[in-house]
Protein backbone atom coordinates (compact mmCIF):
# COMPACT_ATOMS: atom_id res chain seq x y z
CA UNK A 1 80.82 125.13 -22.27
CA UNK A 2 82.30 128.36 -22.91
CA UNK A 3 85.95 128.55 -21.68
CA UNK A 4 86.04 131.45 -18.24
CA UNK A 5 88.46 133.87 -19.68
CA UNK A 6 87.49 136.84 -17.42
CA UNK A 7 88.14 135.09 -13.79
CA UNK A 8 91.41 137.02 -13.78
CA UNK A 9 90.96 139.91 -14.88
CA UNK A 10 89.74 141.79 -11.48
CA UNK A 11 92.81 140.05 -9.37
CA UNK A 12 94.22 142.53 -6.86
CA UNK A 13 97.32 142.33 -8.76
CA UNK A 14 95.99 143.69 -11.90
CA UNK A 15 97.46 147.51 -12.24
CA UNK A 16 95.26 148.90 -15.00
CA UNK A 17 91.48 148.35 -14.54
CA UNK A 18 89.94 150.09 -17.67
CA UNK A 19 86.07 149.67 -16.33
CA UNK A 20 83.54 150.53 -19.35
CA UNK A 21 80.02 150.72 -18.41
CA UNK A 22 77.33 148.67 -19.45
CA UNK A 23 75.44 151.20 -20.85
CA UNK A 24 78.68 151.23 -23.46
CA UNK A 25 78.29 147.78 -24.50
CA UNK A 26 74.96 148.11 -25.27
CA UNK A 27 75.74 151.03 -27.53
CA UNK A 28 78.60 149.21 -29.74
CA UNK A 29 78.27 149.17 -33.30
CA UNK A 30 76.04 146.46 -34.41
CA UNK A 31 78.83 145.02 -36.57
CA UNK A 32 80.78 144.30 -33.40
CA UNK A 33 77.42 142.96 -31.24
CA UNK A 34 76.83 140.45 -34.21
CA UNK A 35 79.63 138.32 -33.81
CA UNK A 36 80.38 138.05 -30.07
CA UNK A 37 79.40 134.27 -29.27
CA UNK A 38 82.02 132.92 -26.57
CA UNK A 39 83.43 136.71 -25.78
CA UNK A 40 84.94 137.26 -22.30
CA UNK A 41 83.39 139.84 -20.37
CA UNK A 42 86.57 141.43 -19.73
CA UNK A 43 90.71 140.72 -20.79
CA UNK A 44 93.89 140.78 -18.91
CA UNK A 45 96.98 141.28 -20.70
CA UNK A 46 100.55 140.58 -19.11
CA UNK A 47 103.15 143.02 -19.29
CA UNK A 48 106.36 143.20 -16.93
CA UNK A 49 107.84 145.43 -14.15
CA UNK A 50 106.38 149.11 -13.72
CA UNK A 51 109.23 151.59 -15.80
CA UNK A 52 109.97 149.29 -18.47
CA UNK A 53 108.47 149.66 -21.86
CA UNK A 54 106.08 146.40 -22.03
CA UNK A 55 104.44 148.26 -19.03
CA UNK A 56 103.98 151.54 -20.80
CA UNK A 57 103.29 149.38 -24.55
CA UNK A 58 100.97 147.10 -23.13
CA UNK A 59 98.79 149.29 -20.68
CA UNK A 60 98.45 151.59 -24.08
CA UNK A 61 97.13 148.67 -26.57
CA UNK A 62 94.99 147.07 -23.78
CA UNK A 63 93.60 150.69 -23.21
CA UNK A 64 93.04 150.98 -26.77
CA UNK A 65 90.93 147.56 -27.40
CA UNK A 66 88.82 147.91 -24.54
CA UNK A 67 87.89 151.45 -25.64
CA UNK A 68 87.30 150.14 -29.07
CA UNK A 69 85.81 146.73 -28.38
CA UNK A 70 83.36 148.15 -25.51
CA UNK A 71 84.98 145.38 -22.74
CA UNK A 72 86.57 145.66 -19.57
CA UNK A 73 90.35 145.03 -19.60
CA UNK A 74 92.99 145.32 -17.64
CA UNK A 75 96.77 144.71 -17.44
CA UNK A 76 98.66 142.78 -14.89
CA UNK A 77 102.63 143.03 -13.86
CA UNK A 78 104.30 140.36 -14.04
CA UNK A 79 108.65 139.44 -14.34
CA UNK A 80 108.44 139.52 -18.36
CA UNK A 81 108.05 137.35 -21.33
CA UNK A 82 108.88 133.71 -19.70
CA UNK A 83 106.29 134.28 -17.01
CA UNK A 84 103.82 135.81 -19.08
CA UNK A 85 104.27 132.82 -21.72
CA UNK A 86 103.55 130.93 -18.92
CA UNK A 87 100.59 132.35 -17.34
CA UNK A 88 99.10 132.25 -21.00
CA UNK A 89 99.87 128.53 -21.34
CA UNK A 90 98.29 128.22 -17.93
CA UNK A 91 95.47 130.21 -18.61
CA UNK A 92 96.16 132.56 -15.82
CA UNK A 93 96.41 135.39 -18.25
CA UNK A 94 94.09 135.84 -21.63
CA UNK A 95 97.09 137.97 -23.97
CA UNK A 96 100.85 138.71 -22.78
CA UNK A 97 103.74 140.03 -24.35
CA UNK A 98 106.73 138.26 -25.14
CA UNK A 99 110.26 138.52 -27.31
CA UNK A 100 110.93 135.79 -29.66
CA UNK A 101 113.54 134.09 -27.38
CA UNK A 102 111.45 132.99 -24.36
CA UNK A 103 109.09 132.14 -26.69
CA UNK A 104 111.21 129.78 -28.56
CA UNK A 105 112.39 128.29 -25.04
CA UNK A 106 108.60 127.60 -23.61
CA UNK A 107 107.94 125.98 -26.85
CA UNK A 108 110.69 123.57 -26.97
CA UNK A 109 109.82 122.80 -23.11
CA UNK A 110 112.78 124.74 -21.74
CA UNK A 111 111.26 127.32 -20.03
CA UNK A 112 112.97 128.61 -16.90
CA UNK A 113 109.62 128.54 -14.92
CA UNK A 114 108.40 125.34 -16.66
CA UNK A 115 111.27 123.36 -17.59
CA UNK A 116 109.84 119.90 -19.99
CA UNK A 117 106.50 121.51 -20.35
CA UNK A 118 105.96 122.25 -24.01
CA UNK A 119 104.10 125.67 -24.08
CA UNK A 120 101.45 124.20 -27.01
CA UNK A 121 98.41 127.11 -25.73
CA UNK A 122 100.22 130.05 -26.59
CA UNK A 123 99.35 131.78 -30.10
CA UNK A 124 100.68 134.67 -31.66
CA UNK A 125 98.57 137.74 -32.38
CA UNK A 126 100.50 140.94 -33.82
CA UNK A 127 104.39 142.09 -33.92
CA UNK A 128 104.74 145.03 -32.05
CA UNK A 129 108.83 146.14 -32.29
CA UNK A 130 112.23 144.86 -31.89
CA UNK A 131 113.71 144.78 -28.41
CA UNK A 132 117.01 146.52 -28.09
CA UNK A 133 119.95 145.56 -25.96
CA UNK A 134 121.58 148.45 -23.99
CA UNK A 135 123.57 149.47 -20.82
CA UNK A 136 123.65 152.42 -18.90
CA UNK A 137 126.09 153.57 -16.14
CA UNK A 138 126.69 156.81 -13.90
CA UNK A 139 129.32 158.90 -15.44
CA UNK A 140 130.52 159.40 -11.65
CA UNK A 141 131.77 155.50 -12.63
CA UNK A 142 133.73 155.93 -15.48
CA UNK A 143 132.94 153.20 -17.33
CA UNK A 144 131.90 154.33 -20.67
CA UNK A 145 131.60 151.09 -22.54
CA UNK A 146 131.51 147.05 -22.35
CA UNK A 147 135.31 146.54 -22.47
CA UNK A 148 135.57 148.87 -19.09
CA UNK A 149 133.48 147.25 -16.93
CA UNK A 150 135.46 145.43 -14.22
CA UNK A 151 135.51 141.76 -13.37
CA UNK A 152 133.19 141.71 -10.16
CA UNK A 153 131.34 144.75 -11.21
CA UNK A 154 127.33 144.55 -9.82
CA UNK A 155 125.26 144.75 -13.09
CA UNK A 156 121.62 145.33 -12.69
CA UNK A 157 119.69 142.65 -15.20
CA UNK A 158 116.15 142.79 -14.50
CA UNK A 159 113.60 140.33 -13.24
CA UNK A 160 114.61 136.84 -13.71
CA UNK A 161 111.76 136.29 -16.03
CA UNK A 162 112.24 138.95 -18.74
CA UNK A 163 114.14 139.22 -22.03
CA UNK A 164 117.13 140.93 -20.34
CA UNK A 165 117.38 139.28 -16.95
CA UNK A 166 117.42 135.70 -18.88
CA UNK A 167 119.70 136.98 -21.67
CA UNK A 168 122.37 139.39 -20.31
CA UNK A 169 123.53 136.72 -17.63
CA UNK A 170 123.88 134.61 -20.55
CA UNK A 171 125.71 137.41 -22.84
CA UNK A 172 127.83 138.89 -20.21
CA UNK A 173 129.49 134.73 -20.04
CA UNK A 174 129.26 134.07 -23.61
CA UNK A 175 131.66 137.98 -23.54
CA UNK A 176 134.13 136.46 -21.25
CA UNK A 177 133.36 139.32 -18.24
CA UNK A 178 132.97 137.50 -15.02
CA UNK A 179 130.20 140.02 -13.17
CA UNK A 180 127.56 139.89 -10.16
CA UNK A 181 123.93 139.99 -11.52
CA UNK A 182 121.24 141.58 -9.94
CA UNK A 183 117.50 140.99 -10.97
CA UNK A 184 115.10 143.67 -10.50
CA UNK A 185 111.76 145.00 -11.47
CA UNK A 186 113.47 148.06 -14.23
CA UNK A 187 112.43 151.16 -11.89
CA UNK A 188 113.42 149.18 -8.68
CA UNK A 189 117.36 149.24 -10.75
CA UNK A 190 116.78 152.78 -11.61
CA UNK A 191 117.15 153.37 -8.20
CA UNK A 192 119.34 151.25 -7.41
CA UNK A 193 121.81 152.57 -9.91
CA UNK A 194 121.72 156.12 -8.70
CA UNK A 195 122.23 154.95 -5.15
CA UNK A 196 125.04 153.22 -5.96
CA UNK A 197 124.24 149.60 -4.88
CA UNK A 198 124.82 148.29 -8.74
CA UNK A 199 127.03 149.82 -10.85
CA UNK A 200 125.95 149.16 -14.56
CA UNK A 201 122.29 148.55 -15.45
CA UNK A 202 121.96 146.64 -18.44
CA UNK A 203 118.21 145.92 -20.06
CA UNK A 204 116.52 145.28 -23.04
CA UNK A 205 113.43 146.98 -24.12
CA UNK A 206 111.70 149.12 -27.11
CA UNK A 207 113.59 152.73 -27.24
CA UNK A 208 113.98 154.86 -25.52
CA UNK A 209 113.51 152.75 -22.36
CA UNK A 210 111.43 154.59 -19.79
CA UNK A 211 113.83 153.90 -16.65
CA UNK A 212 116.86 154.99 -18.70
CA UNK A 213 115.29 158.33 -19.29
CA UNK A 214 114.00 158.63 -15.78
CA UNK A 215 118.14 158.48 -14.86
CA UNK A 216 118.86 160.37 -17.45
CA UNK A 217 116.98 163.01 -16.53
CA UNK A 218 118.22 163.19 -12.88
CA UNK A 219 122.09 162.45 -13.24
CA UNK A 220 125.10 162.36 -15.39
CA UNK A 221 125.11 158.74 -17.11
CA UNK A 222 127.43 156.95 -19.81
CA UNK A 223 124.99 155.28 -22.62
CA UNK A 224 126.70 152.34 -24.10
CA UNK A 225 126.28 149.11 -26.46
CA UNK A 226 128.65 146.80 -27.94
CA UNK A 227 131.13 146.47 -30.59
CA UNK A 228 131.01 144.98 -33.44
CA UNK A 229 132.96 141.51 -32.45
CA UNK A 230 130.72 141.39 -29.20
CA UNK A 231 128.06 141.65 -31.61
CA UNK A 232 129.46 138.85 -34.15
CA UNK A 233 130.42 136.83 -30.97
CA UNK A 234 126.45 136.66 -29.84
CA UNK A 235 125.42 135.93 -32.73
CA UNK A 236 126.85 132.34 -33.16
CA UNK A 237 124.97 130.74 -30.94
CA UNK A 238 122.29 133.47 -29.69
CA UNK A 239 118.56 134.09 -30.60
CA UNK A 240 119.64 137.55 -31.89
CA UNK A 241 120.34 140.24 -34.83
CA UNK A 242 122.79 142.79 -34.82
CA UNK A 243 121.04 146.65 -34.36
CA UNK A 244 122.13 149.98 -34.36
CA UNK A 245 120.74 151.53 -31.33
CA UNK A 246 120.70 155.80 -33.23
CA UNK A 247 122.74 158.44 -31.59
CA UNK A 248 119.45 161.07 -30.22
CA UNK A 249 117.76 158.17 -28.61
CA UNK A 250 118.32 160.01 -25.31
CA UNK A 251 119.58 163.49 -25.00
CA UNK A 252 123.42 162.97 -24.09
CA UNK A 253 123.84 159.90 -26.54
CA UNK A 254 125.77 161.87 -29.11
CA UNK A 255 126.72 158.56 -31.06
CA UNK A 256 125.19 154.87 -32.39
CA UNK A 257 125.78 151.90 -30.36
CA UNK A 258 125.86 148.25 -31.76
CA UNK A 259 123.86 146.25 -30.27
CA UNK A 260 121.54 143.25 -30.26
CA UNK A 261 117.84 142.87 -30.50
CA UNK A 262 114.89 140.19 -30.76
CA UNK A 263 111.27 140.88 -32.16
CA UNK A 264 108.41 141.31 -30.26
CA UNK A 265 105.01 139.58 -30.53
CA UNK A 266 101.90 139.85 -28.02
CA UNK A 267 100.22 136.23 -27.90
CA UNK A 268 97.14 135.07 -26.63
CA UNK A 269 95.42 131.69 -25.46
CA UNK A 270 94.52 129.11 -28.27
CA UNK A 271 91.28 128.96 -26.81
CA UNK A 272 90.12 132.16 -27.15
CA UNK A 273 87.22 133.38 -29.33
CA UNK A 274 88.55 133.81 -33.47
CA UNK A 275 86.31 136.64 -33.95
CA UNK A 276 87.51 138.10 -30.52
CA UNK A 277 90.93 138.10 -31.78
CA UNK A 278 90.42 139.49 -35.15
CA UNK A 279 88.92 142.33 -33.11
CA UNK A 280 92.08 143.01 -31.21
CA UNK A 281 94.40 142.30 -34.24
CA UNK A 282 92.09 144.89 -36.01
CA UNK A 283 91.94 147.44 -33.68
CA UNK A 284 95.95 147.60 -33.26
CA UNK A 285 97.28 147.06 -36.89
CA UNK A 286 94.77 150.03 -38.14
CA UNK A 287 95.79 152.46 -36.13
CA UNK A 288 99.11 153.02 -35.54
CA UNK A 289 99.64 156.86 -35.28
CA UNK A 290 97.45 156.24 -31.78
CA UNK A 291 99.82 153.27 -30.94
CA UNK A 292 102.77 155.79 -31.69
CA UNK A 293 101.49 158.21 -29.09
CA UNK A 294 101.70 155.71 -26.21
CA UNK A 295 105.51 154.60 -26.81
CA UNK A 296 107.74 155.54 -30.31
CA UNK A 297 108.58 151.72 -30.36
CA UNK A 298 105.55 151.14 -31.97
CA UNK A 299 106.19 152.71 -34.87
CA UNK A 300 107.25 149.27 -35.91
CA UNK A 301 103.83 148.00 -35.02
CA UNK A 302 103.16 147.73 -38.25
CA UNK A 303 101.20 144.12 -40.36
CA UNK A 304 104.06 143.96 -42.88
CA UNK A 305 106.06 143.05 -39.89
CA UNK A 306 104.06 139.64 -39.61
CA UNK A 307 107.16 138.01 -41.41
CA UNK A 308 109.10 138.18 -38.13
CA UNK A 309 107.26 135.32 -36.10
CA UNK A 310 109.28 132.01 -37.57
CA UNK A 311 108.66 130.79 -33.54
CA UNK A 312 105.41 130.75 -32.31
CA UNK A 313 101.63 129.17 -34.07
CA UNK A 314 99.24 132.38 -35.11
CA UNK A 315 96.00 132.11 -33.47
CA UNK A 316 93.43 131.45 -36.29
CA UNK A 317 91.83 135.10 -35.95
CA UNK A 318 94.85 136.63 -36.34
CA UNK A 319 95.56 134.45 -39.17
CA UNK A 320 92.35 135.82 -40.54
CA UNK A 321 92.87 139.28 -40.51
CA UNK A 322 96.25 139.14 -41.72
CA UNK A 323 95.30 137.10 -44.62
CA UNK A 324 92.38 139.18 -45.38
CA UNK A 325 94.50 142.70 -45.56
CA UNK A 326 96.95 141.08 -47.89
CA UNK A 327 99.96 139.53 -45.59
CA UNK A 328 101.06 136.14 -46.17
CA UNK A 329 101.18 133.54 -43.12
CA UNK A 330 103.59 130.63 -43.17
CA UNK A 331 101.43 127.55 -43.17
CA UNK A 332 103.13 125.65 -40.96
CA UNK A 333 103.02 128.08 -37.94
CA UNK A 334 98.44 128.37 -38.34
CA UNK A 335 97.54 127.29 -35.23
């Protein structure tokens, strides 16, 4: 029998519900009605908390597929990559976003949510971008960099399951600075930074950030990264690379900022139909000027990028299309 994908894809939950009309399915191109056997009648992708960049990315490529693929979808907020790696593995969500850490966690059965359960269902897709590491602060504060923020200091980190509320904790120790986190959905923090109840907001997202411009745009802020020892330090024992956030990535930064980043990938079920995914893989990796007008991070949405998943299995229609367009897929991650 024919796995349910669709059950949760009309949840109240779900933010984005992107309804197409049957009289649209029944006009797609014959080339997509020909090869439909198993198809969901609609999607849900995961994203994270509403003002962060997965929210913007995702709602965009789901928007996108379902447009071009002539099937409902919808995306659903959720705390970030080790939930939404999760809720895949579960079957709770059909696709999800996540950065290569988490992944490699809910792999090796170290999850945060699912700690000893090896995450064997989730399946790569497509790279989308490189998350970026990077702290913000009201210039009301003074602090203007890593080294001047005080012990004690309240330092806004995200939801506990995203990239940056699972890996600042873990930086801000491995730095030496001895700081009170706060997790937080990334527009909830916005807030909470201009009204004073944390004083640094640190995240990690594709540039610019959407919440970090919101602040921006209302207030004075300080815009800072690392140096280039924090950045050495992190990368002994961190699933990292050193990055050059560019001065111009918000109005008032008038300088780089080392940093850190990880890469990117959406996944989806193992289950799920291989022609299905080819679909979506298709859609996204041929057009990338329309994936640049929903958030500049995707400009690194690009297939030659496929070399950046050493992690996580590809699902075989991914593998399919990749293969097909010319891009080489490591053998030992084909699902």
């Amino acid at each position: 029998m024919t796995r349910n994908f669709h059950r949760h894809a009309f949840k109240k939950s779900t933010l984005t519900a992107l309804t197409l009309s049957a009289a649209l399915a029944l006009s797609a191109p014959a080339a997509l009605a020909e090869d439909r056997a198993g198809w969901p009648d609609s999607f849900t992708v995961g994203t994270a908390s509403q003002g962060g960049t997965y929210f913007v990315y995702g709602a965009g490529w789901t928007n996108m597929v379902s447009e071009a693929l002539k099937i409902n979808g919808g995306t659903e907020v959720t705390g970030g990559p080790v939930q939404n790696a999760a809720l895949v593995q579960s079957g709770d969500l059909d696709l999800a976003m996540v950065t290569m850490g988490p992944a490699h966690d809910a792999i090796n059965g170290k999850s945060a949510l699912a700690p000893g359960l090896k995450h064997d269902k989730i399946r790569a897709i497509f790279p989308m971008y490189k998350t970026a590491f990077h702290m913000v602060a009201l210039k009301s504060s003074g602090i203007d960099s890593f080294d001047a923020i005080p012990d004690g200091t309240v330092v806004g980190v995200g939801p506990a399951g995203g990239t940056p509320g699972t890996y600042w904790p873990r930086f801000f120790e491995k730095l030496g600075k001895n700081i009170e986190i706060r997790h937080g959905g990334a527009a909830d923090l916005a807030g909470q930074l201009q009204d004073g109840l944390i004083t640094v907001y640190a995240w990690a997202a594709g540039l610019p950030f959407p919440a970090f411009s919101q602040v921006e745009a209302q207030t004075e802020v300080n815009f800072f990264g690392l140096t280039d020892a924090h950045v050495a330090k992190l990368l002994e024992d961190q699933p990292v690379s050193a990055f050059t956030i560019p001065s111009g990535t918000y109005p008032s930064m008038g300088e780089d900022h080392a940093s850190v980043s990880m890469w990117n990938f959406a996944i989806g079920h193992a289950d799920l139909p291989e022609s299905f995914v080819y679909a979506i893989v298709d859609t996204v990796m041929t057009q990338n000027e329309k994936m640049m007008e929903i958030h500049k991070a995707a400009i690194e949405t690009l297939p030659q990028n496929v070399d950046k998943n050493t992690i996580i299995p590809w699902h075989p229609g991914a593998v399919r299309w990749f293969r097909e367009n010319g891009y080489e897929i490591d053998p030992a991650l084909e699902g």
